[in-house]
PDB file of N, CA and C in Angstrom:
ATOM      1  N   UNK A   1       5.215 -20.467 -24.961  1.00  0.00           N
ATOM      2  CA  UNK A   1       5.710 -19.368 -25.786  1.00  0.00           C
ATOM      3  C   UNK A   1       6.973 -19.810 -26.516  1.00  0.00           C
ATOM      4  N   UNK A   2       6.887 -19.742 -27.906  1.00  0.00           N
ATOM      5  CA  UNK A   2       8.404 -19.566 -28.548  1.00  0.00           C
ATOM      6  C   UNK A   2       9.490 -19.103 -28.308  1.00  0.00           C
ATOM      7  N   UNK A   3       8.876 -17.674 -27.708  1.00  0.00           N
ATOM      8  CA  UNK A   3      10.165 -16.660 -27.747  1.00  0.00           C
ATOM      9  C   UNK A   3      10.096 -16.060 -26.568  1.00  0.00           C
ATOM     10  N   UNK A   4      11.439 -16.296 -25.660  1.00  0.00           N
ATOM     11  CA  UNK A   4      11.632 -15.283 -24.328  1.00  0.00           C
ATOM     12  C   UNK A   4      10.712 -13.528 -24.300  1.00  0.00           C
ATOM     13  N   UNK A   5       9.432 -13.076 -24.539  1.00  0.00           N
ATOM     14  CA  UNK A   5       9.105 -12.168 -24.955  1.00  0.00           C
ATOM     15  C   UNK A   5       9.650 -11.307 -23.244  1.00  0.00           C
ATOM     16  N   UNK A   6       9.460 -11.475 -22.125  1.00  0.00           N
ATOM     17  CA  UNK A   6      10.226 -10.769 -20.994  1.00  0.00           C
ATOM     18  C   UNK A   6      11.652 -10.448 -21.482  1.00  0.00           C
ATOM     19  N   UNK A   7      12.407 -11.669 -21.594  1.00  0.00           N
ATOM     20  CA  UNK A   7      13.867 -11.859 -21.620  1.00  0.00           C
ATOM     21  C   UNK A   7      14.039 -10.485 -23.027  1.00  0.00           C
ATOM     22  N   UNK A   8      13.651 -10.111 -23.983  1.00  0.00           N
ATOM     23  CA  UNK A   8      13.516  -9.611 -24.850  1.00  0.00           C
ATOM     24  C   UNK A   8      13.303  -8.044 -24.192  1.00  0.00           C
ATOM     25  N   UNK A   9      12.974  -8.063 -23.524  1.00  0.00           N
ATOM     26  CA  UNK A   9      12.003  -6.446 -22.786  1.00  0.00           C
ATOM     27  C   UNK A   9      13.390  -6.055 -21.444  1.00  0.00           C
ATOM     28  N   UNK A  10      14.370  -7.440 -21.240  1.00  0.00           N
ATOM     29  CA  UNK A  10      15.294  -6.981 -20.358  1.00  0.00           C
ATOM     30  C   UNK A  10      14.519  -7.420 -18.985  1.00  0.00           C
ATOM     31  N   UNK A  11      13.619  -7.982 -18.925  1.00  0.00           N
ATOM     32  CA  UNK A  11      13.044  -8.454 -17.851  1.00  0.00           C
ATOM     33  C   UNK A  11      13.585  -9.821 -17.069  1.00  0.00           C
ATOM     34  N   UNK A  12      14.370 -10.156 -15.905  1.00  0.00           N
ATOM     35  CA  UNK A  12      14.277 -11.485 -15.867  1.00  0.00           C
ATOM     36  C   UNK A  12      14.247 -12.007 -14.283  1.00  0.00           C
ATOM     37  N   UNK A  13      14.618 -12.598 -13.762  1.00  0.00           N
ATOM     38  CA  UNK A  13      14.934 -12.918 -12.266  1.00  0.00           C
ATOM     39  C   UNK A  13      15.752 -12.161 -11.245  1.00  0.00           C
ATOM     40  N   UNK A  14      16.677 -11.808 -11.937  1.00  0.00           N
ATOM     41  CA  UNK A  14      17.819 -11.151 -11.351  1.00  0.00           C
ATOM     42  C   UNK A  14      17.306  -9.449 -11.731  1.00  0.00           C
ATOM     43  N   UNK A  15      16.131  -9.005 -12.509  1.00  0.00           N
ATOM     44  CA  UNK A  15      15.877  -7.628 -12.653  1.00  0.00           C
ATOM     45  C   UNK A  15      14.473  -7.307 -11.784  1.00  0.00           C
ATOM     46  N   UNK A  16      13.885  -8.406 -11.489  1.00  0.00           N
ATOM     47  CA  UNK A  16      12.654  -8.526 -11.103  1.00  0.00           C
ATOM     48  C   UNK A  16      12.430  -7.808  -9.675  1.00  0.00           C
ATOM     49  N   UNK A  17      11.262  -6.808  -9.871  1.00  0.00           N
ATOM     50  CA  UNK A  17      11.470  -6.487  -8.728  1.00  0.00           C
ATOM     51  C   UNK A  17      11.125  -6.896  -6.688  1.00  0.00           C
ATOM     52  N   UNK A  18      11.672  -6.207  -6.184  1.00  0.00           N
ATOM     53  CA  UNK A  18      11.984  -6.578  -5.024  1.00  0.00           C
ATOM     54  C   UNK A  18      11.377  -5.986  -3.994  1.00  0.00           C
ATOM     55  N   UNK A  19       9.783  -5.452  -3.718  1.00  0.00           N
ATOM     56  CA  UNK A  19       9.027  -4.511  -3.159  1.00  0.00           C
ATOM     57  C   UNK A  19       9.824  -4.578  -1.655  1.00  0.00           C
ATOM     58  N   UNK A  20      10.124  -5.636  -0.584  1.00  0.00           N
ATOM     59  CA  UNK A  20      10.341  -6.074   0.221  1.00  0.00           C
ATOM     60  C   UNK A  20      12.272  -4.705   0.447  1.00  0.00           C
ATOM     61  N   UNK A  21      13.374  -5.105  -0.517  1.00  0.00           N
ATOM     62  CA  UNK A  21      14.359  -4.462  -0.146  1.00  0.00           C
ATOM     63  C   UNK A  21      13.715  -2.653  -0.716  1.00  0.00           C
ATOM     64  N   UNK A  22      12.574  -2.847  -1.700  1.00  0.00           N
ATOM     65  CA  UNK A  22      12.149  -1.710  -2.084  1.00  0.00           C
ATOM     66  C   UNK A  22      12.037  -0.166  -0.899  1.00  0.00           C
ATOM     67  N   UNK A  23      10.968  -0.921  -0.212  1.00  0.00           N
ATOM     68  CA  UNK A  23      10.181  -0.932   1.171  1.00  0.00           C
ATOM     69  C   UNK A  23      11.699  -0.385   2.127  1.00  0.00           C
ATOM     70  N   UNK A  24      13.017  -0.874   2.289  1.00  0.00           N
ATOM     71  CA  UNK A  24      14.050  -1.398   3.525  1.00  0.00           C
ATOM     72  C   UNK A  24      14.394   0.358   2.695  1.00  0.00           C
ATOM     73  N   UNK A  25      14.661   0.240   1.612  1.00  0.00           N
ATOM     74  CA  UNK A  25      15.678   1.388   1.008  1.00  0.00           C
ATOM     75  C   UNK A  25      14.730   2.866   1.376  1.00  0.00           C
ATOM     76  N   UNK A  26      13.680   2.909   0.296  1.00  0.00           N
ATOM     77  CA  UNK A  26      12.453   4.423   0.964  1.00  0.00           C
ATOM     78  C   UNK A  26      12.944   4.279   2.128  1.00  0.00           C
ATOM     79  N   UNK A  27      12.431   3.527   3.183  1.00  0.00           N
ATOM     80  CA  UNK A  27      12.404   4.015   4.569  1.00  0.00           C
ATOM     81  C   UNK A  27      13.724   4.351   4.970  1.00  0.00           C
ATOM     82  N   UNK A  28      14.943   4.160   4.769  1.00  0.00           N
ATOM     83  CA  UNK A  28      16.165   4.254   5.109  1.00  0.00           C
ATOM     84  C   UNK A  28      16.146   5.989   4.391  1.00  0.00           C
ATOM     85  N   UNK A  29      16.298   5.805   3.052  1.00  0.00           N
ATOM     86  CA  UNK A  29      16.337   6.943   2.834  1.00  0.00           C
ATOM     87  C   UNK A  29      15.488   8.257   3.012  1.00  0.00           C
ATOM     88  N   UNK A  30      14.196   7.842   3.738  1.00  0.00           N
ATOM     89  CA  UNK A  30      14.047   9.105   4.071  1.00  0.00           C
ATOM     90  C   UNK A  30      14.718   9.031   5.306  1.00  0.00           C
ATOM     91  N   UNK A  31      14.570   8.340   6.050  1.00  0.00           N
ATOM     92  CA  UNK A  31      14.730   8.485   7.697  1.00  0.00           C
ATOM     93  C   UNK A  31      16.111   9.406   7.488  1.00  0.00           C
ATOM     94  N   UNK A  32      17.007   9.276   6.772  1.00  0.00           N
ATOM     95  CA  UNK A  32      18.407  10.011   6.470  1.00  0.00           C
ATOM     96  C   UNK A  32      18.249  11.046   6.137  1.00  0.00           C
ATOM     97  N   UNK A  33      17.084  11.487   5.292  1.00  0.00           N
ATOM     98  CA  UNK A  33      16.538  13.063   4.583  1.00  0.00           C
ATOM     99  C   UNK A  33      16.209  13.224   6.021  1.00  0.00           C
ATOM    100  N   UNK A  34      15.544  12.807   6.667  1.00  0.00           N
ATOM    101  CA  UNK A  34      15.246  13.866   7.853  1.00  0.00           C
ATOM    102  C   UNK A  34      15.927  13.800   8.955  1.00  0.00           C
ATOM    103  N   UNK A  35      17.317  13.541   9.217  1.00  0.00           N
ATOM    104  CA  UNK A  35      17.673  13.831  10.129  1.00  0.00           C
ATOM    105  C   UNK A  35      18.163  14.914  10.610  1.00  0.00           C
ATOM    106  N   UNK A  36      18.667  15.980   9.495  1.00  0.00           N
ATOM    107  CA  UNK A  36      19.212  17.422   9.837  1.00  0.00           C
ATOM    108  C   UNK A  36      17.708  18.010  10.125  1.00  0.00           C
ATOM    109  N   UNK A  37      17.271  18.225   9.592  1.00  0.00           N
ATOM    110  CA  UNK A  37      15.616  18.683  10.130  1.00  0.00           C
ATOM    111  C   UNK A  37      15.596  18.382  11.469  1.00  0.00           C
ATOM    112  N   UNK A  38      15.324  17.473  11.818  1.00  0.00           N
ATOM    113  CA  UNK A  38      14.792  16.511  12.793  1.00  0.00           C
ATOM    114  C   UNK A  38      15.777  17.241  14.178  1.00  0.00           C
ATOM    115  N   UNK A  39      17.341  17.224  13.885  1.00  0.00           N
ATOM    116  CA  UNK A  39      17.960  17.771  14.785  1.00  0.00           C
ATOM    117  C   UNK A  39      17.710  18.966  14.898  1.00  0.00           C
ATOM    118  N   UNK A  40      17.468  19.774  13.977  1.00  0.00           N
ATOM    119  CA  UNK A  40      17.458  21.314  13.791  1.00  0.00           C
ATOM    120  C   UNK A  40      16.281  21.035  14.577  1.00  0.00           C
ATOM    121  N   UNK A  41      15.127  20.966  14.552  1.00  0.00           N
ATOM    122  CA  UNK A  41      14.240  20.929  15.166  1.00  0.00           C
ATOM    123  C   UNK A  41      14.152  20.774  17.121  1.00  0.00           C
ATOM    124  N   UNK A  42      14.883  19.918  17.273  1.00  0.00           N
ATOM    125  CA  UNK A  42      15.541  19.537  18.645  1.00  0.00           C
ATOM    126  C   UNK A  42      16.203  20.573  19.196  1.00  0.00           C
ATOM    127  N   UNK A  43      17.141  21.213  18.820  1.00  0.00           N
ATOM    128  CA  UNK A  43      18.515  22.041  19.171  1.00  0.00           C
ATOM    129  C   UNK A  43      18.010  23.337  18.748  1.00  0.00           C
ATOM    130  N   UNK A  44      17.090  23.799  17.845  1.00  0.00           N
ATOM    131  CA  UNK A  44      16.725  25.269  18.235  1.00  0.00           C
ATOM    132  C   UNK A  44      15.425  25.586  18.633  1.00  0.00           C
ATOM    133  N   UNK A  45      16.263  26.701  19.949  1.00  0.00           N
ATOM    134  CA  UNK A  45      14.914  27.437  20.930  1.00  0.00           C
ATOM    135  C   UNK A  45      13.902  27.532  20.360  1.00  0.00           C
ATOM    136  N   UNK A  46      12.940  27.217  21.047  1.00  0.00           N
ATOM    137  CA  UNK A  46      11.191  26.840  20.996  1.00  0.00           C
ATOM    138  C   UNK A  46      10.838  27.786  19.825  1.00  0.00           C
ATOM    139  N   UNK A  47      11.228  29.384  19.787  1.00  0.00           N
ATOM    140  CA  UNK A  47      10.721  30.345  19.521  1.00  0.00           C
ATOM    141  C   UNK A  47      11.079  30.463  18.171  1.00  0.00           C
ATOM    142  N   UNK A  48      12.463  29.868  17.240  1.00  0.00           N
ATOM    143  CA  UNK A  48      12.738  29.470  16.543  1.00  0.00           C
ATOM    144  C   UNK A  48      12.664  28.347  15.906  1.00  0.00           C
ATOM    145  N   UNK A  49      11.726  27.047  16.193  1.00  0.00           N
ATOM    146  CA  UNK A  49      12.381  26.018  15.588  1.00  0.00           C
ATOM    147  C   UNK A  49      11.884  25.882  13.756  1.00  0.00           C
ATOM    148  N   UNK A  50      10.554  26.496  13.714  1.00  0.00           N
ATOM    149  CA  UNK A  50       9.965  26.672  12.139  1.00  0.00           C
ATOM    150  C   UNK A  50      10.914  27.574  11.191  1.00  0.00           C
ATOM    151  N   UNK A  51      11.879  28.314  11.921  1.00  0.00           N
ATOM    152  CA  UNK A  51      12.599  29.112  10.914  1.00  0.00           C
ATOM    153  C   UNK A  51      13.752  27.987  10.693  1.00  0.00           C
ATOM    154  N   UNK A  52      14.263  27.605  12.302  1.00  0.00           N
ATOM    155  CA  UNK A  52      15.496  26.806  12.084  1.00  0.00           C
ATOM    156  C   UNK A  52      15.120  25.517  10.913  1.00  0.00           C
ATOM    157  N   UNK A  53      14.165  25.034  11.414  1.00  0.00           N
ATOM    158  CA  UNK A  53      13.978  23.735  10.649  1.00  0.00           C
ATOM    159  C   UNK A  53      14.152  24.133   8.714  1.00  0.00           C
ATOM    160  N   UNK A  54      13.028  25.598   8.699  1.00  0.00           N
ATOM    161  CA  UNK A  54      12.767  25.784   7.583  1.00  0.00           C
ATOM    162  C   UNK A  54      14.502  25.851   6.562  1.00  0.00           C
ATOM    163  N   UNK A  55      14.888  26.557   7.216  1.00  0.00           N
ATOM    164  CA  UNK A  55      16.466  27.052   6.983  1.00  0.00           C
ATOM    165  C   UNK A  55      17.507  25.953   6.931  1.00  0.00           C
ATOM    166  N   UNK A  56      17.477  24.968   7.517  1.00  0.00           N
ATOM    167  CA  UNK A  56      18.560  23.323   7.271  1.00  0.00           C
ATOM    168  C   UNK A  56      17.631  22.732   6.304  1.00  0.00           C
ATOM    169  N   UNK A  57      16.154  22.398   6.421  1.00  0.00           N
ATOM    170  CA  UNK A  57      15.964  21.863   5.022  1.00  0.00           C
ATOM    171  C   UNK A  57      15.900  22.365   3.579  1.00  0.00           C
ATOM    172  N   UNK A  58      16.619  23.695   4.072  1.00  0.00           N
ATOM    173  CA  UNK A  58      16.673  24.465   2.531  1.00  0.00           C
ATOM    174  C   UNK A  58      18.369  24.389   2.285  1.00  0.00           C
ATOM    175  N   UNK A  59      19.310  24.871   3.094  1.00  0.00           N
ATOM    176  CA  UNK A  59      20.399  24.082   2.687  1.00  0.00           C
ATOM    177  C   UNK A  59      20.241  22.684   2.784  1.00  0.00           C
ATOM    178  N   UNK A  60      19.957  21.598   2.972  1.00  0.00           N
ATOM    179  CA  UNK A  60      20.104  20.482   2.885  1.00  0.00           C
ATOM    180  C   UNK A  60      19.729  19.908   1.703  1.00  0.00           C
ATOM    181  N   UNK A  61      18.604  20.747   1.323  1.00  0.00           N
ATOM    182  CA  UNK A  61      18.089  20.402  -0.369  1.00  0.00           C
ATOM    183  C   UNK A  61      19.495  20.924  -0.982  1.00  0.00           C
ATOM    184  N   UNK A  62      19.688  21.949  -1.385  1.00  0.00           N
ATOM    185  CA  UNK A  62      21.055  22.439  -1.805  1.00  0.00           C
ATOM    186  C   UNK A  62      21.866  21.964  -2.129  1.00  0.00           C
ATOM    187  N   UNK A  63      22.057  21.313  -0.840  1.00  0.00           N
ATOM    188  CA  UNK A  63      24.017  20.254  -1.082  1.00  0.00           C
ATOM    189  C   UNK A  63      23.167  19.128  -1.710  1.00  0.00           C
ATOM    190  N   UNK A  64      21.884  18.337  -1.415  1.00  0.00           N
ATOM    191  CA  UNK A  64      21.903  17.429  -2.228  1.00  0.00           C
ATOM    192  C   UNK A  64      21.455  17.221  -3.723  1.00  0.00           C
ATOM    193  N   UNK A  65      20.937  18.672  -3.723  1.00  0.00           N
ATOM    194  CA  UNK A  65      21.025  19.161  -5.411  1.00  0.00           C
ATOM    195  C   UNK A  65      22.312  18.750  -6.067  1.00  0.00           C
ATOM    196  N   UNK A  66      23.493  19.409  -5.121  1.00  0.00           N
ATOM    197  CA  UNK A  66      24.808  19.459  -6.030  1.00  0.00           C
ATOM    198  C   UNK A  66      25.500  18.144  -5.582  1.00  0.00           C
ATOM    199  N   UNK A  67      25.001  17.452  -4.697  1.00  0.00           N
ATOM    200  CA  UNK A  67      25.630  16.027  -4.995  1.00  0.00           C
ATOM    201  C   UNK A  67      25.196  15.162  -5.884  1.00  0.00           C
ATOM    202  N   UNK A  68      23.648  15.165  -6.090  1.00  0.00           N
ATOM    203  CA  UNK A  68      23.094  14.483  -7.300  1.00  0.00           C
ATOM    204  C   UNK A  68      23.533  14.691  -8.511  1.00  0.00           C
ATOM    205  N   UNK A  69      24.504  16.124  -8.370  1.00  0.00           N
ATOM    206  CA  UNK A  69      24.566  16.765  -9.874  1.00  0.00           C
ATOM    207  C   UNK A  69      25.705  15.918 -10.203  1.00  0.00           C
ATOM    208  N   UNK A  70      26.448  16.204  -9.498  1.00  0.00           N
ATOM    209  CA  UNK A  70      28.000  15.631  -9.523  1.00  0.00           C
ATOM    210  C   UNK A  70      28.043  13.963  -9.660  1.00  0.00           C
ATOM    211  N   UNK A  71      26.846  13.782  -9.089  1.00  0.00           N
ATOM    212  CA  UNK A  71      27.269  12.067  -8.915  1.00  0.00           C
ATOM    213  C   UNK A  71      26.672  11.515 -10.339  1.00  0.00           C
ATOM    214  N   UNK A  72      25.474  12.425 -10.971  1.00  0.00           N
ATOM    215  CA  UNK A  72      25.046  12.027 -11.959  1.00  0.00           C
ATOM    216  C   UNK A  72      25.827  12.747 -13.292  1.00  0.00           C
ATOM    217  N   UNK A  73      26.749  13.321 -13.296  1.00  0.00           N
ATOM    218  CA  UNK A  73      27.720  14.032 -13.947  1.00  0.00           C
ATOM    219  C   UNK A  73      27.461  15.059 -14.645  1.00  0.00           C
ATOM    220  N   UNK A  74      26.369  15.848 -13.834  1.00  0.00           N
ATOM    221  CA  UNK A  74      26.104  17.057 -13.769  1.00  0.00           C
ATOM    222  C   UNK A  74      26.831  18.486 -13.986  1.00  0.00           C
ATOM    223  N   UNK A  75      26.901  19.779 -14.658  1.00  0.00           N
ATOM    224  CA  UNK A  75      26.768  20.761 -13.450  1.00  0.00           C
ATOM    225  C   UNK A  75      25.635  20.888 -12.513  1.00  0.00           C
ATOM    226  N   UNK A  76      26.709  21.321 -11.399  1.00  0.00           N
ATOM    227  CA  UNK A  76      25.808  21.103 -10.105  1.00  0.00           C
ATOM    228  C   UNK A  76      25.060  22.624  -9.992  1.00  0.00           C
ATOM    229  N   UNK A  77      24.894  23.906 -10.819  1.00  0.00           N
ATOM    230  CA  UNK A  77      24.195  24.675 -10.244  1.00  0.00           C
ATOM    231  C   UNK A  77      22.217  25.146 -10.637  1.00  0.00           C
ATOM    232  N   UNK A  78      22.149  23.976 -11.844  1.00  0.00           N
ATOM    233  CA  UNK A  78      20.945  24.268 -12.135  1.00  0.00           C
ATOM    234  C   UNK A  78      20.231  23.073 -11.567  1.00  0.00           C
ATOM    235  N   UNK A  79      20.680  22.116 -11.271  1.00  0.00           N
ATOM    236  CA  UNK A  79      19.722  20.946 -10.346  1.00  0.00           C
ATOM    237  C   UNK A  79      19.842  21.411  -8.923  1.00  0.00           C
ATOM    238  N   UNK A  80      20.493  22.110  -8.225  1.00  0.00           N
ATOM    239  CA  UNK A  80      20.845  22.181  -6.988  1.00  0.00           C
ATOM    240  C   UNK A  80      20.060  23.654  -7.077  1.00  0.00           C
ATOM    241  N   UNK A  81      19.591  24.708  -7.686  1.00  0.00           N
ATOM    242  CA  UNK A  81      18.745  25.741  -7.946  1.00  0.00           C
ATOM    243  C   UNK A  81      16.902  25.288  -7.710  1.00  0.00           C
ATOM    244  N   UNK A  82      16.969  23.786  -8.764  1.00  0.00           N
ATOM    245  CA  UNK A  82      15.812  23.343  -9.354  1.00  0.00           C
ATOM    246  C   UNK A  82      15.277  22.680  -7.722  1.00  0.00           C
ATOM    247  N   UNK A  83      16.078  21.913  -7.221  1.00  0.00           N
ATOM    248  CA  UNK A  83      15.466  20.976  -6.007  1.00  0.00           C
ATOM    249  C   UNK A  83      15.367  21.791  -4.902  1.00  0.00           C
ATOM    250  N   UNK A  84      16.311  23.282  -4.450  1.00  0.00           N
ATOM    251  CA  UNK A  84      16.009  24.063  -3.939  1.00  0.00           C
ATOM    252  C   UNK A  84      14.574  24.501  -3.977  1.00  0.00           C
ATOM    253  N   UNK A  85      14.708  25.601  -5.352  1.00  0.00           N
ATOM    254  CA  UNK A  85      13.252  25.903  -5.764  1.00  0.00           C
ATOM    255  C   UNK A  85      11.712  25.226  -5.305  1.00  0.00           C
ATOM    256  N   UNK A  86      12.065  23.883  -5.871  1.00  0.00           N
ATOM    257  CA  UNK A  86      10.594  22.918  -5.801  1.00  0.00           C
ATOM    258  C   UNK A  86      10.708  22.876  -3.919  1.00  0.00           C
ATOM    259  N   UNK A  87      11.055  22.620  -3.467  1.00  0.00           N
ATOM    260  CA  UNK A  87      11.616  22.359  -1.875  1.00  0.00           C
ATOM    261  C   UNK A  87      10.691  23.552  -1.524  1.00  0.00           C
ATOM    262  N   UNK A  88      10.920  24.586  -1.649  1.00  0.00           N
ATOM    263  CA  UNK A  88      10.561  26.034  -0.958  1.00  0.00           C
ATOM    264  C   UNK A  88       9.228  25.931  -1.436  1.00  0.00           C
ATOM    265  N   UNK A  89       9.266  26.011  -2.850  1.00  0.00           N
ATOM    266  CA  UNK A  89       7.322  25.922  -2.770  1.00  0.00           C
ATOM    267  C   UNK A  89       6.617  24.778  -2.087  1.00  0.00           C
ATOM    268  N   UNK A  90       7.101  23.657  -2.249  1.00  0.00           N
ATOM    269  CA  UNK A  90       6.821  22.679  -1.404  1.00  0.00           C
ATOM    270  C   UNK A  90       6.091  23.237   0.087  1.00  0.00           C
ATOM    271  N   UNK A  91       7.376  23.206   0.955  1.00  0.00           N
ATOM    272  CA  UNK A  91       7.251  24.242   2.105  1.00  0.00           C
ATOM    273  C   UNK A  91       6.032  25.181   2.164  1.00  0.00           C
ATOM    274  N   UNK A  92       5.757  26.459   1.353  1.00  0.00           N
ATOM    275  CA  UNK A  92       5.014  26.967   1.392  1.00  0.00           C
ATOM    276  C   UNK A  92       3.737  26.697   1.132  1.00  0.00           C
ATOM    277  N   UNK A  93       3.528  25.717   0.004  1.00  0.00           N
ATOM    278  CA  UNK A  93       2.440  25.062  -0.255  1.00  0.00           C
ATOM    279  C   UNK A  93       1.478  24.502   1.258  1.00  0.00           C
ATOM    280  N   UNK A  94       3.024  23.448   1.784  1.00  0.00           N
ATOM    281  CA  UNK A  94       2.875  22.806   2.660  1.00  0.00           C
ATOM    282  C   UNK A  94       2.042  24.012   4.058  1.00  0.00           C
ATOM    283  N   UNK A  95       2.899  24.625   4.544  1.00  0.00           N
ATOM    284  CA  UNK A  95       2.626  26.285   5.612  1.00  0.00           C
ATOM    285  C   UNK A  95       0.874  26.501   5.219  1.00  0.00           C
ATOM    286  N   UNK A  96       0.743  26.946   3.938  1.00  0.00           N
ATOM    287  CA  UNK A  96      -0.420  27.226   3.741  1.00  0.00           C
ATOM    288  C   UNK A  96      -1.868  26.609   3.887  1.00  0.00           C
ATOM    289  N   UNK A  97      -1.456  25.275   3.467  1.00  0.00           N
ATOM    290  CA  UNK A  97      -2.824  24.207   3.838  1.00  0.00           C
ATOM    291  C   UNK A  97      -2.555  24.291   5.834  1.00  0.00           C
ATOM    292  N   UNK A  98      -1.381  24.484   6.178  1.00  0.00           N
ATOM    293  CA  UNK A  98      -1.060  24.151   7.476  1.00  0.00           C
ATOM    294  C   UNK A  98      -2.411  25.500   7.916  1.00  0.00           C
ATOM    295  N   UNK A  99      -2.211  26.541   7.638  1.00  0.00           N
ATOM    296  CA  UNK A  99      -2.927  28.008   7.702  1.00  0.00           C
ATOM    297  C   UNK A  99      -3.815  28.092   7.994  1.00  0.00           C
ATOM    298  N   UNK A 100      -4.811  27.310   6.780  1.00  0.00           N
ATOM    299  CA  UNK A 100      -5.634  27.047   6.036  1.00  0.00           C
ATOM    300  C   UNK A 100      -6.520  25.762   7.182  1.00  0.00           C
ATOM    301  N   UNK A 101      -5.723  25.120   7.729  1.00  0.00           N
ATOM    302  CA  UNK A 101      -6.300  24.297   8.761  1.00  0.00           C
ATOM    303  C   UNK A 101      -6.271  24.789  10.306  1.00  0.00           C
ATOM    304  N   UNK A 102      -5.954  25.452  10.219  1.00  0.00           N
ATOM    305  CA  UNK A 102      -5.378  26.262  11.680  1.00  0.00           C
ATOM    306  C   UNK A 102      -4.290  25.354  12.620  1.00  0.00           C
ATOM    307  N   UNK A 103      -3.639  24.756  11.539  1.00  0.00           N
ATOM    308  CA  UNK A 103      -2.816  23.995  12.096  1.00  0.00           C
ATOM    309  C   UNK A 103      -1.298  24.531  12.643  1.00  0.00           C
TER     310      UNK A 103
END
């Protein structure tokens, strides 16, 4: 080839990707998304834990609505509304096939 046509596109060695640290980061970061869950789940009575759980992963979406907002130089109340929102239908979506299976 004549012409760097990658190098041209911003493509090169040092941008190339890295499935391997790809792979290290997802798993880190969820394992971190679920740890307030995960505890909530642990620490409230049997009879509660689907409300408790439901209830920390809905603030937890929340604050990280408004940290994404902020960190991405956001206002923080319509992304932290939006990831709420999708979160809860999520949830319910989720409940319903659960229903739906007699699960």
């Amino acid at each position: 080839m004549k012409h760097d046509a990658l190098g041209e596109l911003g493509l090169s060695e040092a941008t190339a990707a890295r499935p391997i640290q790809a792979a290290f980061a997802s798993a880190t970061a969820f394992s971190s998304g679920a740890l307030l869950p995960v505890l909530a789940a642990v620490l409230t009575p049997v009879a509660w834990v689907s409300w408790g759980v439901s209830l920390t992963s809905v603030v937890v979406l929340a604050v990280l609505g408004v940290v994404g907002a902020l960190v991405g130089g956001a206002a923080p109340l319509r992304p932290a509304l939006r990831v709420t929102f999708w979160g809860i239908v999520a949830m319910i979506v989720t409940g319903g096939i659960g229903r739906l299976f007699g699960v």
